[in-house]
C-alpha atoms as a PDB file:
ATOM      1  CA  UNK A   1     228.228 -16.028 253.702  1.00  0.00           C
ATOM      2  CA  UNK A   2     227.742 -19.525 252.520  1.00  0.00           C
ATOM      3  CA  UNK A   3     224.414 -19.330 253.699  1.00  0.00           C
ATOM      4  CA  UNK A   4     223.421 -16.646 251.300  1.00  0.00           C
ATOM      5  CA  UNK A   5     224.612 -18.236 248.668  1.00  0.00           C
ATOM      6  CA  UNK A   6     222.512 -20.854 249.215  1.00  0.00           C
ATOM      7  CA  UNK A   7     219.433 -18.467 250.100  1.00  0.00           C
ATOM      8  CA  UNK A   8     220.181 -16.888 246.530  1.00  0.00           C
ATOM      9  CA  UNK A   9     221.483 -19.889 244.686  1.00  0.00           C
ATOM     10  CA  UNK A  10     217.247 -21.653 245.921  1.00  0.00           C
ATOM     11  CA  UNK A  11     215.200 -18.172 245.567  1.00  0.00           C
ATOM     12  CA  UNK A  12     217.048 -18.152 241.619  1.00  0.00           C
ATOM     13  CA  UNK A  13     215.463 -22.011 240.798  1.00  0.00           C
ATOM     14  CA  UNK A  14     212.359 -21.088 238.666  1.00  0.00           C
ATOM     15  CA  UNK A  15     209.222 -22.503 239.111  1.00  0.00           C
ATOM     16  CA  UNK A  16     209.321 -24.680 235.518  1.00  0.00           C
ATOM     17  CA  UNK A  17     213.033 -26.132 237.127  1.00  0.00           C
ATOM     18  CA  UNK A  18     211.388 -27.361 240.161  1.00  0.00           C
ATOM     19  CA  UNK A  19     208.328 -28.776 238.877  1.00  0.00           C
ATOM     20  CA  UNK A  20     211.371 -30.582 236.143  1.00  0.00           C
ATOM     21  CA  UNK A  21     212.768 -31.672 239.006  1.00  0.00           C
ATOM     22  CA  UNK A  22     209.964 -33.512 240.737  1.00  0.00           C
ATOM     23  CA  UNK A  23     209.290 -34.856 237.390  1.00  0.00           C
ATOM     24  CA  UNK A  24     212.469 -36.721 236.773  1.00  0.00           C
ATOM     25  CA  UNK A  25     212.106 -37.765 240.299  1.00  0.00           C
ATOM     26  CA  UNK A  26     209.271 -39.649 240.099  1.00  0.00           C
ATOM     27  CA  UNK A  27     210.291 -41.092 236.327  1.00  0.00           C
ATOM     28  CA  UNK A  28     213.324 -42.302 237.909  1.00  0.00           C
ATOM     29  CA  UNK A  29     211.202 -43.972 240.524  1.00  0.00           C
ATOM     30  CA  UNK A  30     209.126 -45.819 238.190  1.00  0.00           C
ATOM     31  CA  UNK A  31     212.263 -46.449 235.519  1.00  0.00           C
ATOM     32  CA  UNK A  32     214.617 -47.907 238.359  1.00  0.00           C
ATOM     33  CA  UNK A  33     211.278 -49.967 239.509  1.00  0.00           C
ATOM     34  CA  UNK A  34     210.812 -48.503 242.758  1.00  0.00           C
ATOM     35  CA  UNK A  35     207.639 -47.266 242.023  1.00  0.00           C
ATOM     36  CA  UNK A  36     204.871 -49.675 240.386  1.00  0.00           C
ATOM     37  CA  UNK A  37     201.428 -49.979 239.527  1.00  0.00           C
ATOM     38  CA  UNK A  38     199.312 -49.447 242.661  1.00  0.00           C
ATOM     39  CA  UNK A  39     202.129 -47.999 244.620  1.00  0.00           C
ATOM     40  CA  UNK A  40     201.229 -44.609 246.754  1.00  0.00           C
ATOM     41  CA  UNK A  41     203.375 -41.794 246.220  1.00  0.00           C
ATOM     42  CA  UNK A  42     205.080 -40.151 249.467  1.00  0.00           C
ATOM     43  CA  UNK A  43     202.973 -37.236 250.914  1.00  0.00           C
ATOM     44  CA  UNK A  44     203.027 -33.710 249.226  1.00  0.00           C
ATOM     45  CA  UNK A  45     205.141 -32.467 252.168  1.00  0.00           C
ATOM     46  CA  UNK A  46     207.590 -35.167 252.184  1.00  0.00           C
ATOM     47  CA  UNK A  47     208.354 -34.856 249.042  1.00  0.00           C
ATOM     48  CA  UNK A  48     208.122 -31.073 248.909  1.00  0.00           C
ATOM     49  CA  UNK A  49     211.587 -31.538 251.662  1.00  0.00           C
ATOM     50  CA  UNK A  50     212.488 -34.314 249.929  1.00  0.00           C
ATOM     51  CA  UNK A  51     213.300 -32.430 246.807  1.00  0.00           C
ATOM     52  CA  UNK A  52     213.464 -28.977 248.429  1.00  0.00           C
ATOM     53  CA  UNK A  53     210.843 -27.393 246.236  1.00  0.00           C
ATOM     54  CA  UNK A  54     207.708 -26.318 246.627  1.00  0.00           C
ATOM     55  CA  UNK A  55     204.477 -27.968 247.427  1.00  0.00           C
ATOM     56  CA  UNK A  56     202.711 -25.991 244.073  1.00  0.00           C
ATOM     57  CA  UNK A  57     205.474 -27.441 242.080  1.00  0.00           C
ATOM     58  CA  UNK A  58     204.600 -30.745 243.229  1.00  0.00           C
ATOM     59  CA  UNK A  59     200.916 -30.802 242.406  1.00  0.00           C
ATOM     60  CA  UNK A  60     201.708 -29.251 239.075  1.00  0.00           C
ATOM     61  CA  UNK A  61     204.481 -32.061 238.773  1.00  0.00           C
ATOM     62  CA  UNK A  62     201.671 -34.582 239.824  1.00  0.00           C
ATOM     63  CA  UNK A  63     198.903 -33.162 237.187  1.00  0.00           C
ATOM     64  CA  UNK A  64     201.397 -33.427 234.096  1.00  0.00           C
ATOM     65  CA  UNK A  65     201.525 -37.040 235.009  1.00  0.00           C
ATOM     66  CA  UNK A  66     197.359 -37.710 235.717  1.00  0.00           C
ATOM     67  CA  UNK A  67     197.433 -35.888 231.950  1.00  0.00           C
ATOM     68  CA  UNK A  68     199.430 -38.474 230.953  1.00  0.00           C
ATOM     69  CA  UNK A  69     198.126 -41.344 232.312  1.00  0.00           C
ATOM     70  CA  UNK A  70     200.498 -42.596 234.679  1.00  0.00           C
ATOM     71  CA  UNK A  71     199.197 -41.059 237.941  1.00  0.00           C
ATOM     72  CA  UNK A  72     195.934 -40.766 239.445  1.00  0.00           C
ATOM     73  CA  UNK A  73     194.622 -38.983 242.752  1.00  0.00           C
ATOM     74  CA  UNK A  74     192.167 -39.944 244.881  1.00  0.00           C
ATOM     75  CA  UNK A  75     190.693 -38.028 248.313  1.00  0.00           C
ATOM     76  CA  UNK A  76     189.547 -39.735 251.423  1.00  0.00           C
ATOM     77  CA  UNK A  77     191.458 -41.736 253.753  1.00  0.00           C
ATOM     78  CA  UNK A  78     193.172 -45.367 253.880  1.00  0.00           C
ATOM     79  CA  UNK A  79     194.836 -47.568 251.646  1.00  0.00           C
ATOM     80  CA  UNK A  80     193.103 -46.221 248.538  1.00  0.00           C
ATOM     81  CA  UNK A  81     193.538 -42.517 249.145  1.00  0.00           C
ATOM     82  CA  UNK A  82     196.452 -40.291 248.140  1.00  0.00           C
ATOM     83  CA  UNK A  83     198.460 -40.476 244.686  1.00  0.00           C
ATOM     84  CA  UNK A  84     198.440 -43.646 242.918  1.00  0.00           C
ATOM     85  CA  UNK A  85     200.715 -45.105 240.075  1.00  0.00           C
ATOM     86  CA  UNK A  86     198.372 -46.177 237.388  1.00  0.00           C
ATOM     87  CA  UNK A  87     198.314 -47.193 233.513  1.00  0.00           C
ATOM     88  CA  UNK A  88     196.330 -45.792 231.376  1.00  0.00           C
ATOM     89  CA  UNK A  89     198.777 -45.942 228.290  1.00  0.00           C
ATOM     90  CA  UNK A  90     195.754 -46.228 225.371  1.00  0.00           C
ATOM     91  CA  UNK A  91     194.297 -43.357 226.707  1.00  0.00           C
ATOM     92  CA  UNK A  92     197.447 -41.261 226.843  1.00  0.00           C
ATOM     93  CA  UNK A  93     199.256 -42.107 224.251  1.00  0.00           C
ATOM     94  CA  UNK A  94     196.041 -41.561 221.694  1.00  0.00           C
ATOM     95  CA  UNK A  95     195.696 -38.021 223.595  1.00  0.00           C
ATOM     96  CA  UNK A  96     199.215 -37.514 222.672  1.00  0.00           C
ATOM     97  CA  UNK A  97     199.093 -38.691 219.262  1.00  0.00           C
ATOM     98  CA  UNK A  98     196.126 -36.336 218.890  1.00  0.00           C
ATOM     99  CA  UNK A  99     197.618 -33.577 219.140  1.00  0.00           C
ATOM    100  CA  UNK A 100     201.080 -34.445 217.991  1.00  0.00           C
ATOM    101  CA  UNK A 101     199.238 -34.855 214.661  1.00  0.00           C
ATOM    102  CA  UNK A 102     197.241 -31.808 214.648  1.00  0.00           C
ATOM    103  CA  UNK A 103     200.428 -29.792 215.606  1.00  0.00           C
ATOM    104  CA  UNK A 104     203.034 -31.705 213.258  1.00  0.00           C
ATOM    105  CA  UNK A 105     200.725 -31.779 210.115  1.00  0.00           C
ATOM    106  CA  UNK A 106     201.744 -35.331 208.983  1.00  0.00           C
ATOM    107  CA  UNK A 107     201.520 -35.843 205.627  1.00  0.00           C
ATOM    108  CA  UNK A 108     199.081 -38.307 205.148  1.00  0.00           C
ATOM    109  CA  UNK A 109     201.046 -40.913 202.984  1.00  0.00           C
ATOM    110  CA  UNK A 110     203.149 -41.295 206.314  1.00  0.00           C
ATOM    111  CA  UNK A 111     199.921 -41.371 208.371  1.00  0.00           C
ATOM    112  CA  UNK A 112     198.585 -44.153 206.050  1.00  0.00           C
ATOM    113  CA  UNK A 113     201.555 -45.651 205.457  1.00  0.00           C
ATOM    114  CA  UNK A 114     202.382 -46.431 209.652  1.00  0.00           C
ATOM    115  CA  UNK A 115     198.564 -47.588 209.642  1.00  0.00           C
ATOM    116  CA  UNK A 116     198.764 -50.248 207.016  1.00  0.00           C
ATOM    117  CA  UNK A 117     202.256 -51.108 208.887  1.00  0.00           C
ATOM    118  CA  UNK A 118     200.429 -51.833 212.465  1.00  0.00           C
ATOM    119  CA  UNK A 119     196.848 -53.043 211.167  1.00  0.00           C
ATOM    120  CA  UNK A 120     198.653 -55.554 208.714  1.00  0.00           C
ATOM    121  CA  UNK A 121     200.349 -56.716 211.972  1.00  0.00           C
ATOM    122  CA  UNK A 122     197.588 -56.631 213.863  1.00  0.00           C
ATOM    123  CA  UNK A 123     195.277 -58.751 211.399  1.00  0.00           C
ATOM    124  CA  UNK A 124     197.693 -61.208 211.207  1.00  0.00           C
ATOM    125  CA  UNK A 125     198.484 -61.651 214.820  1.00  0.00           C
ATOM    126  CA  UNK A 126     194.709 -61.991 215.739  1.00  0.00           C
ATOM    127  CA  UNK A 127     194.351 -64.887 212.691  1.00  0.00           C
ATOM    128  CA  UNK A 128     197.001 -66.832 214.706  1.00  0.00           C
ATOM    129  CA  UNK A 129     194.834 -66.636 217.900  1.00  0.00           C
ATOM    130  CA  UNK A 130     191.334 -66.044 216.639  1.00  0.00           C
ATOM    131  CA  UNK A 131     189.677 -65.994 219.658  1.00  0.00           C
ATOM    132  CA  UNK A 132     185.574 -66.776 220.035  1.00  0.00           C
ATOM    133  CA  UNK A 133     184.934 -63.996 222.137  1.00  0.00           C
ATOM    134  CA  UNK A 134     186.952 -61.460 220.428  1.00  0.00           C
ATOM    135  CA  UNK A 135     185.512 -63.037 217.236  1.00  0.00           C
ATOM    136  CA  UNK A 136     181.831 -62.508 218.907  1.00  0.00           C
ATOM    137  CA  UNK A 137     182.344 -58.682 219.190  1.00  0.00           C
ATOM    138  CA  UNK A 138     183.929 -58.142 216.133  1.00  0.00           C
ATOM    139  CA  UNK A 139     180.985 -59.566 214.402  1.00  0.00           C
ATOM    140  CA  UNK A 140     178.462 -58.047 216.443  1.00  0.00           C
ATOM    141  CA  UNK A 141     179.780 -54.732 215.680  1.00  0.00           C
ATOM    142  CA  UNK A 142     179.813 -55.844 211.582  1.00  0.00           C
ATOM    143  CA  UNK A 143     176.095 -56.295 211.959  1.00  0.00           C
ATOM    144  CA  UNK A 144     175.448 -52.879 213.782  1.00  0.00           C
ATOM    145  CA  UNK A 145     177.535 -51.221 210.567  1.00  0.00           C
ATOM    146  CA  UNK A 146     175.441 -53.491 208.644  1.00  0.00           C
ATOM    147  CA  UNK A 147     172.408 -51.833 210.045  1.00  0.00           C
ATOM    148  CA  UNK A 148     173.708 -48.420 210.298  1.00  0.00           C
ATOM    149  CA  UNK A 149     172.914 -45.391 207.603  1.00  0.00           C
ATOM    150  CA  UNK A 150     173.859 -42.241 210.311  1.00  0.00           C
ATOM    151  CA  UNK A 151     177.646 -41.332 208.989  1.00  0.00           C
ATOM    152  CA  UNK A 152     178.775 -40.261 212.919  1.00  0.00           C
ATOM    153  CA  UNK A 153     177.473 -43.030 214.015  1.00  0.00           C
ATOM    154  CA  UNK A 154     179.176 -45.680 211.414  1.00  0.00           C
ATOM    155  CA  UNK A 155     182.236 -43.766 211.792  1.00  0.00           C
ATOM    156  CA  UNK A 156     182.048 -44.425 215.310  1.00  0.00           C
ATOM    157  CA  UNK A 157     181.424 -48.256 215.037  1.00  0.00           C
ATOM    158  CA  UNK A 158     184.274 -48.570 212.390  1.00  0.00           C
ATOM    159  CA  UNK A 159     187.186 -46.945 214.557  1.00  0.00           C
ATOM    160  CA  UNK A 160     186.012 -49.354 217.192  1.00  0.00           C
ATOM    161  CA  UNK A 161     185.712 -52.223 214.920  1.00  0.00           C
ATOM    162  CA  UNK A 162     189.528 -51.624 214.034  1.00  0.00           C
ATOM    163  CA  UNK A 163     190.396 -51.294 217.277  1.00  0.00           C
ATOM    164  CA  UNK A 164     189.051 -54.328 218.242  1.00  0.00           C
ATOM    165  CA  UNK A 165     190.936 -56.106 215.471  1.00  0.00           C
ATOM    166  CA  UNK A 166     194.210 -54.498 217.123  1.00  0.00           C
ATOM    167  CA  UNK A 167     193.273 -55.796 220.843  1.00  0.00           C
ATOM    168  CA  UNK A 168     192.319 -59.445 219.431  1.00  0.00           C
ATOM    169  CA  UNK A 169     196.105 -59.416 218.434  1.00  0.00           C
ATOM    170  CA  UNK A 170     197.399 -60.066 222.322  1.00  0.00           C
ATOM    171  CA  UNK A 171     200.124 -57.144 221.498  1.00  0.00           C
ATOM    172  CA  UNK A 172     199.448 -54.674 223.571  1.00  0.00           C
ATOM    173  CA  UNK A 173     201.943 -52.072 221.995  1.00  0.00           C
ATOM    174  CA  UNK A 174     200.750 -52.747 218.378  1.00  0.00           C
ATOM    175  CA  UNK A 175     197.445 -52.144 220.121  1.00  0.00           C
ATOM    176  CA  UNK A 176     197.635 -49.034 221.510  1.00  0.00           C
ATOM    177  CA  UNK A 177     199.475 -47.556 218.962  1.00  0.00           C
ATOM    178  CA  UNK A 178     196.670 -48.987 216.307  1.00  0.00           C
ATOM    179  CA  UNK A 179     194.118 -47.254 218.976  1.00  0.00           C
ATOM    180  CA  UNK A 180     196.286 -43.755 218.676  1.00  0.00           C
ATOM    181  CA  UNK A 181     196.495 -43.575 215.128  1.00  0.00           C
ATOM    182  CA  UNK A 182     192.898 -44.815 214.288  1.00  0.00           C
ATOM    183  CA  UNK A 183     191.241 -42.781 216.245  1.00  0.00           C
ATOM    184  CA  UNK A 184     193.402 -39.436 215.573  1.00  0.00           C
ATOM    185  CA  UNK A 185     192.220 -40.121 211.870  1.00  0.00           C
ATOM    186  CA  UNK A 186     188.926 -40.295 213.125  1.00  0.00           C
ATOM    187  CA  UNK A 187     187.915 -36.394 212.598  1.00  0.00           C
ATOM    188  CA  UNK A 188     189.445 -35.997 209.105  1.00  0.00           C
ATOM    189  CA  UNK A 189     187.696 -39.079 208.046  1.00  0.00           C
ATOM    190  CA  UNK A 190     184.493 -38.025 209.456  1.00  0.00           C
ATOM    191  CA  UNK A 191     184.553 -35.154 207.857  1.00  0.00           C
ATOM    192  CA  UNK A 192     185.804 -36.438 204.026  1.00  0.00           C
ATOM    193  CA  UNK A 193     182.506 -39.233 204.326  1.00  0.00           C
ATOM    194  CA  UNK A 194     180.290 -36.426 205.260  1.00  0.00           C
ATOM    195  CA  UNK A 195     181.143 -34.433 202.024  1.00  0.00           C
ATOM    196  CA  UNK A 196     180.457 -37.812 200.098  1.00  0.00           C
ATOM    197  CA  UNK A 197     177.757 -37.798 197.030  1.00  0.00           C
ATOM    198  CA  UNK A 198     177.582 -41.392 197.557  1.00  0.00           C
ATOM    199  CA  UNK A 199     177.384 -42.502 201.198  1.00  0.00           C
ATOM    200  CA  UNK A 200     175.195 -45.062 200.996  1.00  0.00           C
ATOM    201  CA  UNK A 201     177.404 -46.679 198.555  1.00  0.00           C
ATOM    202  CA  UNK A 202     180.738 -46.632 200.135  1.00  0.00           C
ATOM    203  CA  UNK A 203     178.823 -47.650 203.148  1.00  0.00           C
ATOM    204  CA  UNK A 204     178.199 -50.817 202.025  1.00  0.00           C
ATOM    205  CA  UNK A 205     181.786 -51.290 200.186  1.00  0.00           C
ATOM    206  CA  UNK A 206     183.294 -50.277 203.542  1.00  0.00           C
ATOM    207  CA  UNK A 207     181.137 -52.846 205.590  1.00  0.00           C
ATOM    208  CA  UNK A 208     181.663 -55.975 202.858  1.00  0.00           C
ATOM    209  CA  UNK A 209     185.735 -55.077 203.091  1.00  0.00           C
ATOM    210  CA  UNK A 210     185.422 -55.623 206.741  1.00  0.00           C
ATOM    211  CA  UNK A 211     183.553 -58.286 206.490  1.00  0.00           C
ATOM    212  CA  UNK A 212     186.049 -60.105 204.024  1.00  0.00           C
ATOM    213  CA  UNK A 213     189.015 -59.283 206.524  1.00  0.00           C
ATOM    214  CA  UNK A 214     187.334 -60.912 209.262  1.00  0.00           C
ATOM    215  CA  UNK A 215     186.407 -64.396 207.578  1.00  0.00           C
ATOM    216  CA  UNK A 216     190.122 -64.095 206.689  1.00  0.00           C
ATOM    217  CA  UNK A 217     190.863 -63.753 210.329  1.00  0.00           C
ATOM    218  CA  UNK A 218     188.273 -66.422 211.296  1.00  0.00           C
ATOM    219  CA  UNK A 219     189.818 -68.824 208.963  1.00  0.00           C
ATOM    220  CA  UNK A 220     193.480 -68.243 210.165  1.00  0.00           C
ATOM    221  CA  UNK A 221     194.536 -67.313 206.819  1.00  0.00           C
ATOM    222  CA  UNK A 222     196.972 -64.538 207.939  1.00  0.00           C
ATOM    223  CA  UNK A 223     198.498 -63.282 205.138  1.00  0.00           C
ATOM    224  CA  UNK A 224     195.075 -62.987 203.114  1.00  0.00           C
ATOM    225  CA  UNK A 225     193.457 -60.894 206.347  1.00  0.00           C
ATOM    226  CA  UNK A 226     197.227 -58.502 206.101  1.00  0.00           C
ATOM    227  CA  UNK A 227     196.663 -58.229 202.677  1.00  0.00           C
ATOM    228  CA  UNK A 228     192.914 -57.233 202.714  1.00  0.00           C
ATOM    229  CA  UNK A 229     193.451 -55.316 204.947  1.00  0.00           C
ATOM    230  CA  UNK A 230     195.920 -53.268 203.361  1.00  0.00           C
ATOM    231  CA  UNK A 231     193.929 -52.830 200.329  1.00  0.00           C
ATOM    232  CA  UNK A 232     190.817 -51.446 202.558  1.00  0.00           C
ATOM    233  CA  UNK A 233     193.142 -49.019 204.094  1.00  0.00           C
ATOM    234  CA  UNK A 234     194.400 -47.514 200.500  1.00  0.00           C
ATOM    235  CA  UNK A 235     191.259 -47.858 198.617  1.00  0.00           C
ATOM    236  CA  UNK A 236     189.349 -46.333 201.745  1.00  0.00           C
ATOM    237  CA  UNK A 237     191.706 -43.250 201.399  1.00  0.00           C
ATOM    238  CA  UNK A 238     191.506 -42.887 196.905  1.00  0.00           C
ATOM    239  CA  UNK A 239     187.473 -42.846 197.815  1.00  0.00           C
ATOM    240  CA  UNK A 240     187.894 -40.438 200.029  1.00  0.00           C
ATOM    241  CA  UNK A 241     189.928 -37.866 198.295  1.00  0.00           C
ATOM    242  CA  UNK A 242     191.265 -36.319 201.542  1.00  0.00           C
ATOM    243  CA  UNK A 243     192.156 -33.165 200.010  1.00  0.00           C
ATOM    244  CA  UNK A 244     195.367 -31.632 202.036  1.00  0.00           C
ATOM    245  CA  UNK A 245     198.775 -33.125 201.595  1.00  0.00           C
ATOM    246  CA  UNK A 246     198.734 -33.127 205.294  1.00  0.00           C
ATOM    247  CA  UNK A 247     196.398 -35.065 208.184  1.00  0.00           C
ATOM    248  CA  UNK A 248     195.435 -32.119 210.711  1.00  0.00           C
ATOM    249  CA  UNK A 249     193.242 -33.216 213.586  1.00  0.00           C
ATOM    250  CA  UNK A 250     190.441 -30.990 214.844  1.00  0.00           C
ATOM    251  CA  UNK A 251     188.580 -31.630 217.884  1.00  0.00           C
ATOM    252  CA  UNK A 252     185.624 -33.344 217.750  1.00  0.00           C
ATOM    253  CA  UNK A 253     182.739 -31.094 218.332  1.00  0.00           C
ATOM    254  CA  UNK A 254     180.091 -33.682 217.781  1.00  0.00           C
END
């Protein structure tokens, strides 16, 4: 009798409540520090006993976690084979944001508002260090916006030329997080500068404000570069004129 009631109790568990489980499981793992970078996860079959649930459950278990950046599988055989434990936070957690934003409908004061918050943080963290080779890129891709007329193409160069500002601050969370909301604002700005009159002109305004936070940075004057900074960020958004009272993110079909 008991053993029905286990037979019925295990055939009731749904699908979604075993791939949970194997979930928490391996969060625990990593939480408790029992699983780390580089560490191989136990076979799909041990853990499949392990947790009494099904081998599907654990794949789909193990594909939530590739999604989000913290897995990663790899066929052959040997060391390298099997499921790793990886980090790829930036690339997650901008995914995330993504579509946290275009699913949430921000308004775009708060949107703007955590942005100055990071980048002023940011700006002033990388005028402390100012680095030569971090300084190198940054101006190298000020000369390329210098250069560049194609919107998409500026666009591009701009959310990496933020970005950058955000790594040269040796904060890794301030980083990412600058990465995720940057580039989720990415499409919506793309789209506001290609309905522009004026391109050419906020072009340059855009490219001599990013200039002036970066010999603000260089000279290790960190409350001008925070300052500056902030001002590109709210003048960049009155030119402009985002129309909704909300930041959706489309994909970018480019």
């Amino acid at each position: 009798m008991s053993t029905s009631t286990n037979a019925s109790s295990s055939a009731s568990d749904s699908p979604k409540r075993a791939f949970e489980t194997v979930l928490q499981h391996i969060e625990s793992l990593i939480l408790k520090g029992r699983l780390r970078v580089g560490d191989r996860l136990p076979a799909e079959r041990d853990l499949a006993l392990q947790l009494h649930v099904s081998r599907p459950a654990i794949r789909e278990a193990i594909r939530t976690l590739e999604a989000q950046g913290v897995l990663a599988s790899r066929v052959g055989s040997g060391a390298n084979s099997g499921t790793h434990v990886i980090n790829e936070r930036s690339q997650a957690l901008g995914r995330l944001l993504r579509l946290q934003v275009a699913l949430s409908q921000f308004p775009l004061d708060e949107v703007v508002t955590t942005r100055i918050a990071l980048e002023r943080s940011s700006v002033q963290m990388a005028a402390q260090y100012r680095e030569p080779e971090a300084l190198a890129h940054i101006n190298d891709l000020l000369d390329q916006m210098d250069a560049e007329v194609e919107i998409e193409h500026f666009n591009a160069l701009d959310t990496e030329f933020h970005i950058a500002l955000a790594q040269s601050s040796h904060n890794s969370l301030v980083a990412d997080l600058t990465q995720a909301v940057r580039e989720s604002l990415r499409a919506p700005i793309l789209r506001a500068e290609r309905e522009m009159n004026d391109w050419p002109s906020l072009r340059r305004r855009l490219a001599a404000e990013h200039r002036a936070i970066t010999e603000s940075i260089e000279a290790g004057n960190a409350n001008e570069a925070a300052d500056r900074m902030e001002q590109h960020i709210r003048t960049s958004y009155n030119i402009l004129q985002l129309e909704s009272s909300s930041c959706s993110v489309e994909a970018d079909r480019e």
